[in-house]
Protein backbone atom coordinates (compact mmCIF):
# COMPACT_ATOMS: atom_id res chain seq x y z
CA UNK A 1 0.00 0.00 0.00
CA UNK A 2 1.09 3.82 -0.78
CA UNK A 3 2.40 5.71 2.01
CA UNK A 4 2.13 9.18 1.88
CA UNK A 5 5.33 11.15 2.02
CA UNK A 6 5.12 15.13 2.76
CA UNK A 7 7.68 17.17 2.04
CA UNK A 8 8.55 20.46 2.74
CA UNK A 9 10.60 22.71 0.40
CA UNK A 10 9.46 20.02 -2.12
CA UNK A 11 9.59 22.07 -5.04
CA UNK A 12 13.21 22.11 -5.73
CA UNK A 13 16.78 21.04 -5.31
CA UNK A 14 17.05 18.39 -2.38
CA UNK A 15 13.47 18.07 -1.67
CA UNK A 16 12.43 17.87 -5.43
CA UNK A 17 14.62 14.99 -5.61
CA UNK A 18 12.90 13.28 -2.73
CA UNK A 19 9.59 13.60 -3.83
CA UNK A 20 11.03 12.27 -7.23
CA UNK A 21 12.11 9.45 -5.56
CA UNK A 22 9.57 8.39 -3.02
CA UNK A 23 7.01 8.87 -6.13
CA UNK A 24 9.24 6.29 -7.95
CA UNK A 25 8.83 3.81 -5.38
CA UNK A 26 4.73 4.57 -5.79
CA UNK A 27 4.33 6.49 -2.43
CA UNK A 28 1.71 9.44 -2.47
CA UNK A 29 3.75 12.35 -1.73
CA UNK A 30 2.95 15.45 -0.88
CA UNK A 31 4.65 19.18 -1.70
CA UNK A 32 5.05 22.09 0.34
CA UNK A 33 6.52 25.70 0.21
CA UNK A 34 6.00 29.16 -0.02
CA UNK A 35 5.97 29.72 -3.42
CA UNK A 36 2.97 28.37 -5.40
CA UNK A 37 4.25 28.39 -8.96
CA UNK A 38 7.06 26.91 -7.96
CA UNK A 39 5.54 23.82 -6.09
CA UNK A 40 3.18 23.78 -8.92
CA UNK A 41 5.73 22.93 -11.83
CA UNK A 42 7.75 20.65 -9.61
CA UNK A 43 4.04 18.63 -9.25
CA UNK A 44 3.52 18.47 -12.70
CA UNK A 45 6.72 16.52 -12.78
CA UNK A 46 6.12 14.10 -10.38
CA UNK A 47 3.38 11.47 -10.68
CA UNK A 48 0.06 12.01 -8.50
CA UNK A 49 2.11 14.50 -6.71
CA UNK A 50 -0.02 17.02 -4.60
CA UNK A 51 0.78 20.63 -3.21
CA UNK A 52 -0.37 23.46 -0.42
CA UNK A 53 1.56 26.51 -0.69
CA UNK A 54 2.17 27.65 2.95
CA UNK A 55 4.82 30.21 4.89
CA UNK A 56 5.90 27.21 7.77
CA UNK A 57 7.41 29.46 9.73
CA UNK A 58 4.39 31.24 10.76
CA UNK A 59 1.53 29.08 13.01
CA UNK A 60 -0.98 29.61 10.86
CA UNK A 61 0.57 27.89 7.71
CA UNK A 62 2.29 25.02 9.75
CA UNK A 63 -1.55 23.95 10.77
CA UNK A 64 -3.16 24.89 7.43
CA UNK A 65 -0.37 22.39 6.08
CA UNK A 66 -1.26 19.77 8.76
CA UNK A 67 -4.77 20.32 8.49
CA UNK A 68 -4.57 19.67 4.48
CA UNK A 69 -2.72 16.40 4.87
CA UNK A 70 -4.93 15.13 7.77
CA UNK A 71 -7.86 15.91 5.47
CA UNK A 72 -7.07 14.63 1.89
CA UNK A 73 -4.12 11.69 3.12
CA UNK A 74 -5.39 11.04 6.95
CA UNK A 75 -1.86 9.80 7.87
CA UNK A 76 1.41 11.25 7.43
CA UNK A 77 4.18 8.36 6.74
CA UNK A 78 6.80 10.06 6.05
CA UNK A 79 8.13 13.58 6.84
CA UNK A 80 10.78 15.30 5.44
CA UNK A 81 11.91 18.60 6.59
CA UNK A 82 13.73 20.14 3.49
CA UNK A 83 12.25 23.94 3.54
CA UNK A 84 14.98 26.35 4.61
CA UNK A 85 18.05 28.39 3.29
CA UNK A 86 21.01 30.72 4.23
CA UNK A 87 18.58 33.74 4.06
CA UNK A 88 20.74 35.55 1.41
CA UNK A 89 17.92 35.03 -1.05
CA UNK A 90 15.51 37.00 1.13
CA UNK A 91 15.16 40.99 1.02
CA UNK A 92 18.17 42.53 2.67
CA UNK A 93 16.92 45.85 4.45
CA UNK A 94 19.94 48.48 5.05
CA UNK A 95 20.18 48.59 8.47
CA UNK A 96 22.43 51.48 10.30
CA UNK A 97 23.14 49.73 13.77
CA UNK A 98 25.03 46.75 13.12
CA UNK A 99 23.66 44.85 15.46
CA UNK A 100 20.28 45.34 14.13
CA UNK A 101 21.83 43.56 10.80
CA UNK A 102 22.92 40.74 12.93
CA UNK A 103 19.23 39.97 15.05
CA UNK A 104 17.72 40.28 11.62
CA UNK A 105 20.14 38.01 10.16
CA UNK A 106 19.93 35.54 12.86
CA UNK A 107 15.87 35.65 12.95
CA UNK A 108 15.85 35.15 9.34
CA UNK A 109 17.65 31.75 9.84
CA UNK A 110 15.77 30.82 12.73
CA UNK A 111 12.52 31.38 10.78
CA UNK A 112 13.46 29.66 7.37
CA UNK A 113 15.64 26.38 9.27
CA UNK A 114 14.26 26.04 12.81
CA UNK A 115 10.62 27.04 12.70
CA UNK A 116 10.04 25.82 9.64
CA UNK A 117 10.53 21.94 10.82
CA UNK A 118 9.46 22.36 14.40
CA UNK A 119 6.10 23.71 13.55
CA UNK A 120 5.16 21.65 10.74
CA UNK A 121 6.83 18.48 13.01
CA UNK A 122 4.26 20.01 16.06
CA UNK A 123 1.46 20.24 13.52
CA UNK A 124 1.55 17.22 12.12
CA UNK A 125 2.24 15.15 14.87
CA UNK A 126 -0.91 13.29 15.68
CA UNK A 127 -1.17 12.31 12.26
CA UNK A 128 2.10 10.59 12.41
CA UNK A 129 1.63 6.45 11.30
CA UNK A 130 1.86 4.73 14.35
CA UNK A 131 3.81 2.44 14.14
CA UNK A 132 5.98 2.93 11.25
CA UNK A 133 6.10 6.60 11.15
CA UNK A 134 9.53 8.45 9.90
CA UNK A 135 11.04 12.30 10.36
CA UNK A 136 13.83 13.20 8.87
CA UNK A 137 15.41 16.88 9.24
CA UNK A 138 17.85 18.18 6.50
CA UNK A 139 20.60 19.68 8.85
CA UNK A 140 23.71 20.88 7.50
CA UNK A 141 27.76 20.22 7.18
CA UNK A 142 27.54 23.50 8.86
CA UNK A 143 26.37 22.52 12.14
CA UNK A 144 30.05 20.85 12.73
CA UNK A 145 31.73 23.63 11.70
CA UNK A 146 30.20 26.71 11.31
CA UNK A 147 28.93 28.82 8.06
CA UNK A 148 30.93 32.05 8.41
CA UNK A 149 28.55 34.01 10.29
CA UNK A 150 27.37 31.40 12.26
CA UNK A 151 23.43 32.16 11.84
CA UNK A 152 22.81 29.50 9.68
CA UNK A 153 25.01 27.10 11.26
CA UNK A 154 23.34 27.75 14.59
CA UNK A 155 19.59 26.95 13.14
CA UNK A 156 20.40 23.79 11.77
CA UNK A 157 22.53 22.82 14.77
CA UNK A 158 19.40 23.91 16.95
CA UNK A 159 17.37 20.81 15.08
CA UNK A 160 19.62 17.98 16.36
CA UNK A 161 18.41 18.16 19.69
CA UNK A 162 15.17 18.92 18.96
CA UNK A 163 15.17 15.07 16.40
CA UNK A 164 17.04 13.81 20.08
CA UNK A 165 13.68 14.60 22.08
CA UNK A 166 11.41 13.85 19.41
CA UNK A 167 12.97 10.20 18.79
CA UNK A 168 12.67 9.86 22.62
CA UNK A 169 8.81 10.75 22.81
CA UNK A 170 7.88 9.21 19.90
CA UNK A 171 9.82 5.44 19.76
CA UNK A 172 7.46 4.45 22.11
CA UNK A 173 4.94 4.53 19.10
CA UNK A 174 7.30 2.79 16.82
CA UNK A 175 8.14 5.76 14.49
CA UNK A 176 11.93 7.08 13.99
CA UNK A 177 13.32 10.54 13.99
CA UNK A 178 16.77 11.29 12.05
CA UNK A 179 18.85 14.18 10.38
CA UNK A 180 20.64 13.82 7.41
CA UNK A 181 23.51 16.58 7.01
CA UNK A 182 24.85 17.39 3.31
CA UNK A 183 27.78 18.83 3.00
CA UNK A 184 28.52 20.76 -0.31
CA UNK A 185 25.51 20.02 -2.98
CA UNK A 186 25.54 21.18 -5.95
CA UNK A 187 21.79 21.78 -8.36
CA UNK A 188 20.31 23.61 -5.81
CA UNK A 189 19.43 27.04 -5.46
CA UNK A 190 21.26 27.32 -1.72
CA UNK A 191 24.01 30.03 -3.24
CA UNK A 192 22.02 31.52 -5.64
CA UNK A 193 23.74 32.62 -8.61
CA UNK A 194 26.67 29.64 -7.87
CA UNK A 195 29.61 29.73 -6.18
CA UNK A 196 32.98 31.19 -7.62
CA UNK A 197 35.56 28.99 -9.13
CA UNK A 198 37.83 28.95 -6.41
CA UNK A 199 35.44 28.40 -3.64
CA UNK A 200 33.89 25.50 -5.55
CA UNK A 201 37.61 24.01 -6.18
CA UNK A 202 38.01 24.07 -2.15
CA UNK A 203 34.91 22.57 -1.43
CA UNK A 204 35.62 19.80 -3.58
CA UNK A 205 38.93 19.33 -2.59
CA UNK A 206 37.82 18.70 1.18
CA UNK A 207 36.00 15.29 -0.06
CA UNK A 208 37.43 12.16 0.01
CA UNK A 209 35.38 11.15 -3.33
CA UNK A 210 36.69 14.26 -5.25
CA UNK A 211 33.53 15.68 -6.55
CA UNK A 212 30.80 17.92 -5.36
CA UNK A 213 27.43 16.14 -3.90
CA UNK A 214 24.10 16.06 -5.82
CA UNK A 215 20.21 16.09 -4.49
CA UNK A 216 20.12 12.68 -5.51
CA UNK A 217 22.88 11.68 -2.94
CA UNK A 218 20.19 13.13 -0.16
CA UNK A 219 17.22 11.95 -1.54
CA UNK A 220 18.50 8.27 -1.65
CA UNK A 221 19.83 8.70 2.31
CA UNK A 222 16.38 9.58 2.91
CA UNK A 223 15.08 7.05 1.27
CA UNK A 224 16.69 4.63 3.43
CA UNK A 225 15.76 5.95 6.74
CA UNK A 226 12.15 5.94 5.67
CA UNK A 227 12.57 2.24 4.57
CA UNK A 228 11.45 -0.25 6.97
CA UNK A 229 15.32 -1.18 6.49
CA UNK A 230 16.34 1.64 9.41
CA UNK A 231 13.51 0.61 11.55
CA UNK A 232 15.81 1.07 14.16
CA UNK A 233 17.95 3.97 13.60
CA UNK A 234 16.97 6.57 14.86
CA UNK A 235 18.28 10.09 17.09
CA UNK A 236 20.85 9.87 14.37
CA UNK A 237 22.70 12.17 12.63
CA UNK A 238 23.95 11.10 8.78
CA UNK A 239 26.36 12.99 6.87
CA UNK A 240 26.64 12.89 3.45
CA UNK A 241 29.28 15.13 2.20
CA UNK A 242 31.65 12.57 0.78
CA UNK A 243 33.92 12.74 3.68
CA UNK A 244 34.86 16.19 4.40
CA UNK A 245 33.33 16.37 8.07
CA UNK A 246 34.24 12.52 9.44
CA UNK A 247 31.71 10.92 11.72
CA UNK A 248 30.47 11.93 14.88
């Protein structure tokens, strides 16, 4: 039987690939992000794919999201938490105090990485499959070692112990919680207009495999952990960044 697979930031890079796989192995899966033309066209790709355009961040669109899967699917399998970003793509106010520029910067993150998955996670709770239920966070390469200004680094490393207390509360009703953290992918819009040359060459040359990561090395981690394979993994984190952060 199809299980129903919601993800959010679904509509592209590592999420897109996700929902492309999960719909390849027949699941129902469901898209969701802020922007509606954008979930839109990544539905028409994928096979019986669904969509509710909602800011998760906010209360309000975390339980209009729950309260659309509830209604149409009635239980969420699988939940993948791929919505978030560095907040460079979002408007930049000038801001004269400095430190002003810094709480905004650090807000922005917190909104687009953290409140994005523990809202929707809250939300959609109850609705979890019981047992057999999966959550899996996208943290971040970052969380081990920092992003530069250490905003983003700090929101994904805020969701690890968040997945620790959720695994805790919710093993008892046989479902897993896990974080999978990327380290350099490339095909995705996370540095907008791409990287430079040189910065690219250095990210690369940190890996042990020589080459840059792709969504498709994410979505198949994923994959896994939702499998009835990792039935027991979970409070784990899994890096995937070809070896350039070593285990944990």
């Amino acid at each position: 039987m199809a299980r129903t697979v919601v993800i959010s930031g679904g509509g592209t890079g590592i999420g897109f690939a996700a929902a492309e796989v999960f719909a390849a192995d027949g699941e129902q899966v469901l898209l969701l992000g802020r922007r509606e033309q954008v979930l839109a066209r990544a539905a028409d790709r994928i096979p019986g794919a669904r969509y509710c355009a909602v800011d998760l961040s906010e209360p309000q669109g975390a339980r209009r999201a729950a309260d659309f899967a509830a209604r149409e699917f009635g239980t969420v399998d699988v939940l993948v938490h791929s919505a978030g970003g560095n907040g460079r793509l979002e408007e930049q106010p000038d801001f004269e105090d400095p430190l002003e520029a810094v709480a905004h910067d650090w807000t922005v993150n917190f909104r687009l990485n953290t409140l994005t998955a523990t809202l929707l996670t809250e939300a959609l709770k109850d609705h979890l499959a019981t047992p057999g239920g999966r959550v899996l966070f996208l943290s971040s390469i970052a969380a081990y070692r920092g992003s530069g200004s250490g905003a983003y680094a700090a929101s994904k490393a805020a969701l690890h112990p968040y997945a620790y207390d959720l695994a805790r509360q919710l093993g008892t009703r046989g479902i897993t919680v896990n974080l999978v953290a990327p380290g350099f992918v490339e095909e995705t819009g996370f540095f907008g207009g791409g990287l430079p040359d040189e910065r690219r060459k250095a990210l690369v040359a940190e890996t042990a495999t020589g080459r840059a990561g792709h969504p498709g090395d994410v979505a198949q981690t994923l994959r896994w952990l939702a499998s009835p394979a990792a039935g027991h993994v979970t409070a784990q984190v899994i890096q995937v960044n070809g070896g350039a952060e070593r285990g944990h």
